[in-house]
Protein backbone atom coordinates (compact mmCIF):
# COMPACT_ATOMS: atom_id res chain seq x y z
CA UNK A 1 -103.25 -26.08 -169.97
CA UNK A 2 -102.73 -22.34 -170.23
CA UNK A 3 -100.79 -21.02 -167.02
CA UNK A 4 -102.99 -19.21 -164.27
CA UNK A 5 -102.59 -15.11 -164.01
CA UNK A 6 -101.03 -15.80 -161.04
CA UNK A 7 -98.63 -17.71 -162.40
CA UNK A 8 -97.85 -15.69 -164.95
CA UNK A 9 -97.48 -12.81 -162.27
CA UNK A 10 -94.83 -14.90 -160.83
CA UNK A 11 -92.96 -15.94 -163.55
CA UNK A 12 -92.82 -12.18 -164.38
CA UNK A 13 -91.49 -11.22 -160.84
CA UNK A 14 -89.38 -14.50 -159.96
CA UNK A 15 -87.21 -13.48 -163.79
CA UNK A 16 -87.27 -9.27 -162.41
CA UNK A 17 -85.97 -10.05 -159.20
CA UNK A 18 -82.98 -12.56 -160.22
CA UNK A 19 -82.02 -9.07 -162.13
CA UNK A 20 -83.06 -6.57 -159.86
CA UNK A 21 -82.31 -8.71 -156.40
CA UNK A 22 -83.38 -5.54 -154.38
CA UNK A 23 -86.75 -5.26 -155.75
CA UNK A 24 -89.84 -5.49 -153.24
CA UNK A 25 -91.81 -8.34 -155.52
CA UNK A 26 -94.98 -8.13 -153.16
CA UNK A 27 -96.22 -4.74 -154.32
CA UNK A 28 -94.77 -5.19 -158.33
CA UNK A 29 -96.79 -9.06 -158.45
CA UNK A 30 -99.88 -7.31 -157.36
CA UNK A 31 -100.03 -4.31 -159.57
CA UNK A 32 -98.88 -6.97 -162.77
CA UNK A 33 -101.61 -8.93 -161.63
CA UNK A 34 -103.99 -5.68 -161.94
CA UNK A 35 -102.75 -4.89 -165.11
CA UNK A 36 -103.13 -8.17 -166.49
CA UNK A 37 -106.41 -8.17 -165.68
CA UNK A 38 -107.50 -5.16 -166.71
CA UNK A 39 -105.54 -4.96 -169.81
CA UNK A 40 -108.46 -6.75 -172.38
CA UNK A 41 -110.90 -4.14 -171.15
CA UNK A 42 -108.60 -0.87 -171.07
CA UNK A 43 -105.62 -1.76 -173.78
CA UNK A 44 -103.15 -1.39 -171.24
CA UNK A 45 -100.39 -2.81 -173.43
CA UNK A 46 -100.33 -5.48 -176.10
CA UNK A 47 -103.41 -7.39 -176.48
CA UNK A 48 -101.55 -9.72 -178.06
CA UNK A 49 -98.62 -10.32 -175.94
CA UNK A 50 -99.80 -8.80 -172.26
CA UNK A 51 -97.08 -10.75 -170.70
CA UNK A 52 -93.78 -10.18 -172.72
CA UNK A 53 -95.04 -6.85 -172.40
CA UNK A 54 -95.24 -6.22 -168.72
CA UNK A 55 -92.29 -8.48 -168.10
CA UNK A 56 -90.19 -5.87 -170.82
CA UNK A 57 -91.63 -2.55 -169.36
CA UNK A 58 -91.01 -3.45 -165.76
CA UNK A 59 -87.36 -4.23 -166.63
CA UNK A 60 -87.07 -1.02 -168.66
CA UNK A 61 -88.40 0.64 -165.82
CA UNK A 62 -86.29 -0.64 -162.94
CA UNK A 63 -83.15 0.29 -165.42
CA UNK A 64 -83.81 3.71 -165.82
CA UNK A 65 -84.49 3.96 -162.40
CA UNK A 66 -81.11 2.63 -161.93
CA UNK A 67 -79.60 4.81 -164.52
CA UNK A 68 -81.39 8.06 -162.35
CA UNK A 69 -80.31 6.37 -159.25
CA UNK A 70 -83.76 7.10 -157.59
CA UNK A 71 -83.35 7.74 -153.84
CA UNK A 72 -84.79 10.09 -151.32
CA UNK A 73 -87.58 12.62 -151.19
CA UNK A 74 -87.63 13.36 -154.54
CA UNK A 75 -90.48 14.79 -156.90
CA UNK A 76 -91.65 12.96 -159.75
CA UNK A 77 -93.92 12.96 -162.44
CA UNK A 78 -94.72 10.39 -165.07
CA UNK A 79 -96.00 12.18 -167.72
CA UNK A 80 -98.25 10.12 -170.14
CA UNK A 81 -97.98 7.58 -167.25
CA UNK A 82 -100.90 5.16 -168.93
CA UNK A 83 -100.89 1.96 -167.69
CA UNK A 84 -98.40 3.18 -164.43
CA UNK A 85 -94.94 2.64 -166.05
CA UNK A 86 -92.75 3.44 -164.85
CA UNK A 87 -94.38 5.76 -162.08
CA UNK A 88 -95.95 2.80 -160.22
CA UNK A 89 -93.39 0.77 -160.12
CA UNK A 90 -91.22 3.36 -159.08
CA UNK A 91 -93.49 4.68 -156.34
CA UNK A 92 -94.19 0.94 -154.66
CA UNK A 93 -90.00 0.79 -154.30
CA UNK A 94 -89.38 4.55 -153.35
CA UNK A 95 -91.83 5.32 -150.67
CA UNK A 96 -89.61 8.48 -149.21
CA UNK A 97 -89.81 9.93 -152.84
CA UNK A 98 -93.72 11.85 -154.89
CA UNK A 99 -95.23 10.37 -157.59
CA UNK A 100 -97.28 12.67 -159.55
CA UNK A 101 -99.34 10.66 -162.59
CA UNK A 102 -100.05 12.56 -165.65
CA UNK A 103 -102.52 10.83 -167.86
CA UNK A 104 -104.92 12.85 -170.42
CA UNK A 105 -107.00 9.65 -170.91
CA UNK A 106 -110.06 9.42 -168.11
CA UNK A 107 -110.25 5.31 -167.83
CA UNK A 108 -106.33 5.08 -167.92
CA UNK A 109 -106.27 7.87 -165.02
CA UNK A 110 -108.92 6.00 -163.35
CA UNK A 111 -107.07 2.76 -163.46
CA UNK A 112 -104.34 4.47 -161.87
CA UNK A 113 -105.94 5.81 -158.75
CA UNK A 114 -107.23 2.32 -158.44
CA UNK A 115 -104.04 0.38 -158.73
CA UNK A 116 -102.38 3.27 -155.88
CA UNK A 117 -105.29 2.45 -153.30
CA UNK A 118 -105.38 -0.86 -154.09
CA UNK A 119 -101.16 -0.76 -152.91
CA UNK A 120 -101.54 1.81 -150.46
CA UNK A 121 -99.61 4.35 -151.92
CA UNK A 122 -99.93 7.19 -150.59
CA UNK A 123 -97.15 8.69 -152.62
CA UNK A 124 -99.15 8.87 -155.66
CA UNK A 125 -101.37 11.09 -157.00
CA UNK A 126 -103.39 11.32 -160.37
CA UNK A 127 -103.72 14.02 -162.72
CA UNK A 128 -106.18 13.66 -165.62
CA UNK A 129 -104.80 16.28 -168.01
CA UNK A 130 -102.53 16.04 -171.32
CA UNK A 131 -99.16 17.58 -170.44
CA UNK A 132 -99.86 20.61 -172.29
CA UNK A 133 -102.99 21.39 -169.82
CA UNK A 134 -100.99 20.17 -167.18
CA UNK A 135 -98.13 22.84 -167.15
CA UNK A 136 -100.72 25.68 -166.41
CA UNK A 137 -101.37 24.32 -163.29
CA UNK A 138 -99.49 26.32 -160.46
CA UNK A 139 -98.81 23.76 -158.14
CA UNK A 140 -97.33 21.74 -160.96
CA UNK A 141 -94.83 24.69 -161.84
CA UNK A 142 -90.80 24.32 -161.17
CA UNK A 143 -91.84 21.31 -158.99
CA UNK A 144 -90.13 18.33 -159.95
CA UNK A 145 -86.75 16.54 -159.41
CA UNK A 146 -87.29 14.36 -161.94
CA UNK A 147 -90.11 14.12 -165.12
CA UNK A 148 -90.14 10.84 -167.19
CA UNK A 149 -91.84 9.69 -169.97
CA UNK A 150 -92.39 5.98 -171.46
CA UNK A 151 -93.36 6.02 -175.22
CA UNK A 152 -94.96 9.19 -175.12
CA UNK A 153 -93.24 11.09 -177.67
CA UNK A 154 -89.67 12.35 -178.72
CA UNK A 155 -87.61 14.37 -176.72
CA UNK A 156 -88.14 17.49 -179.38
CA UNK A 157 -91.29 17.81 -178.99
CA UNK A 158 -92.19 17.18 -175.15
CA UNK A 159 -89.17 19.19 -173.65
CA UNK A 160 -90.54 22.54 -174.07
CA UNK A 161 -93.41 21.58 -172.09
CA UNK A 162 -91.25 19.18 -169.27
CA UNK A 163 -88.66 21.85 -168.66
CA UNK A 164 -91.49 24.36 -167.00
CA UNK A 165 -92.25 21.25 -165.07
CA UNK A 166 -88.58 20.58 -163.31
CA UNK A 167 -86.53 21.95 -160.45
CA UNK A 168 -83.38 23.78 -161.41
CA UNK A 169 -81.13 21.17 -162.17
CA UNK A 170 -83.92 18.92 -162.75
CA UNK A 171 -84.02 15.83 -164.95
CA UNK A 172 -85.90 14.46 -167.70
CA UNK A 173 -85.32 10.49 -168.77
CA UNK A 174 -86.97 8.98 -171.76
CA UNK A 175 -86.66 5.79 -173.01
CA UNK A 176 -86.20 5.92 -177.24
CA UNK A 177 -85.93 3.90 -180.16
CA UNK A 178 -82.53 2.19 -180.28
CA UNK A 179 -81.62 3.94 -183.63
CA UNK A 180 -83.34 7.15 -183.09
CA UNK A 181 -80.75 10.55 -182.82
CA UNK A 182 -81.85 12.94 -180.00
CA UNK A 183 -81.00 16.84 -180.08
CA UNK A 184 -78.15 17.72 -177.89
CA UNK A 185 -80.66 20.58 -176.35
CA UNK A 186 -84.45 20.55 -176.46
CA UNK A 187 -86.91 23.41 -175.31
CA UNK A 188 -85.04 26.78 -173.76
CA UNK A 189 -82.41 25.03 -171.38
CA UNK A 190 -82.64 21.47 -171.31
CA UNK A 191 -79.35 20.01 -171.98
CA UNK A 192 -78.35 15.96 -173.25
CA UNK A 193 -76.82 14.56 -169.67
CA UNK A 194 -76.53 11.08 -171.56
CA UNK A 195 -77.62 8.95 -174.06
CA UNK A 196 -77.52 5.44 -173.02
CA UNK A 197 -78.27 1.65 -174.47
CA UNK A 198 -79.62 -0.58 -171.57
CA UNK A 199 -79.77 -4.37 -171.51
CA UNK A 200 -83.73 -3.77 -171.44
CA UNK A 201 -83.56 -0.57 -173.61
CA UNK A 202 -82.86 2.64 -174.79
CA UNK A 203 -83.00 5.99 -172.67
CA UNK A 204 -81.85 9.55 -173.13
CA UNK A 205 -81.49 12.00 -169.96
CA UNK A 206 -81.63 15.65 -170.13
CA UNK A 207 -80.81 18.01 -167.24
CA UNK A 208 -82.10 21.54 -166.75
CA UNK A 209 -79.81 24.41 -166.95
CA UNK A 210 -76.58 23.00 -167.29
C-alpha cells in the first residue's frame, strides 16, 4: 500500500530535522502537508515527484538560510515566492524577522495567504505583483535586509530590479545551477559576496554597495 500524506509529511520532516536538529517540525509538517495537497490542483512543484521535491526544496531552503545566517528583525522578501520556498519556511522558524511574498501568479498568491493563516503567521504578507510591478510600490522601496529568489531567474537579469528593493548593505541569495557562471556585479551596485556549493545545492549571494 501507498504511504498516507501524513506519512509522507513525516518522513519528509523526521530526514530535515536529523540535518537541521534546530528546526521547529510542527509548523514545516503542516505547511508540506498543504502543499502536498494542493500541489495536483495548483502545480506547486513536480507532479511527478511531489515528495523528492518538497523534501529537496526544504533542505535547500534551510541551507541558504544557514549560509545568510537568518536572525533577528530582519526584512525579507521572497520574490517569485510560488509555492512558499523558501519564504514560508523561513517565516514559521524566524518569527522576530518580515516576510514579504512576491508572487505575480493570483492562485499561487492565494495559496500563500492561505498556508500563513492556516500557521498563524503573522509575519507574512502577500503581494500579487511580478517583481517588475512590484518595485514601483513605495512602501516596497529600500526596504529589505534581505531579497531571495528560488528558480526564478538568473542573477543578470533580476538584480537590477532586487537592488531598488534592499537596504544599504542589503543582500540578495539565489540558489543556481551547479555549473552556471554568475557576473561578479549585476544591476548598478550589487556586488558577488560569495558563490557557494551546498550539500542540498547551489547559491550565489550578492550584497549592495560594497
Amino acid at each position: 500500500m501507498d504511504s498516507r500524506p501524513d506519512d509522507t509529511v513525516q518522513h519528509i520532516v523526521n530526514n530535515v530535522v536529523t540535518l537541521f536538529p534546530a528546526l521547529r517540525p510542527t509548523p514545516l509538517a503542516r505547511y508540506l502537508g498543504q502543499v502536498l495537497e494542493w500541489n495536483q490542483t495548483l502545480g506547486l512543484v513536480s507532479r511527478k515527484e511531489p515528495v523528492a521535491a518538497c523534501e529537496r526544496l526544504t533542505l535547500e531552503s534551510l541551507e541558504l538560510a544557514h549560509l545568510l545566517a537568518v536572525s533577528g528583525p530582519v526584512r525579507v522578501a521572497d520574490v517569485g515566492s510560488g509555492a512558499g520556498f523558501p519564504g514560508i519556511i523561513w517565516a514559521a522558524q524566524h518569527e522576530d524577522a518580515q516576510f514579504v511574498l512576491i508572487e505575480r501568479r493570483g492562485r499561487r498568491a492565494a495559496f500563500l495567504e492561505r498556508v500563513a493563516r492556516t500557521l498563524a503567521l503573522s509575519n507574512v504578507s502577500v503581494i500579487t505583483r511580478d517583481l517588475r510591478d512590484a518595485v514601483d510600490l513605495q512602501a516596497l522601496q529600500t526596504s529589505f535586509d534581505i531579497v531571495v529568489t528560488m528558480a526564478v531567474g538568473s542573477p543578470a537579469d533580476i538584480g537590477p530590479d532586487v537592488e531598488l528593493l534592499l537596504r544599504a548593505a542589503g543582500r540578495y541569495a539565489t540558489t543556481i545551477p551547479a555549473t552556471a557562471d554568475v557576473p561578479a556585479r549585476v544591476g548598478r551596485a550589487l556586488v558577488l559576496e560569495s558563490r557557494s556549493a551546498g550539500k542540498f545545492g547551489c547559491y550565489a549571494i550578492y550584497r549592495l554597495g560594497i
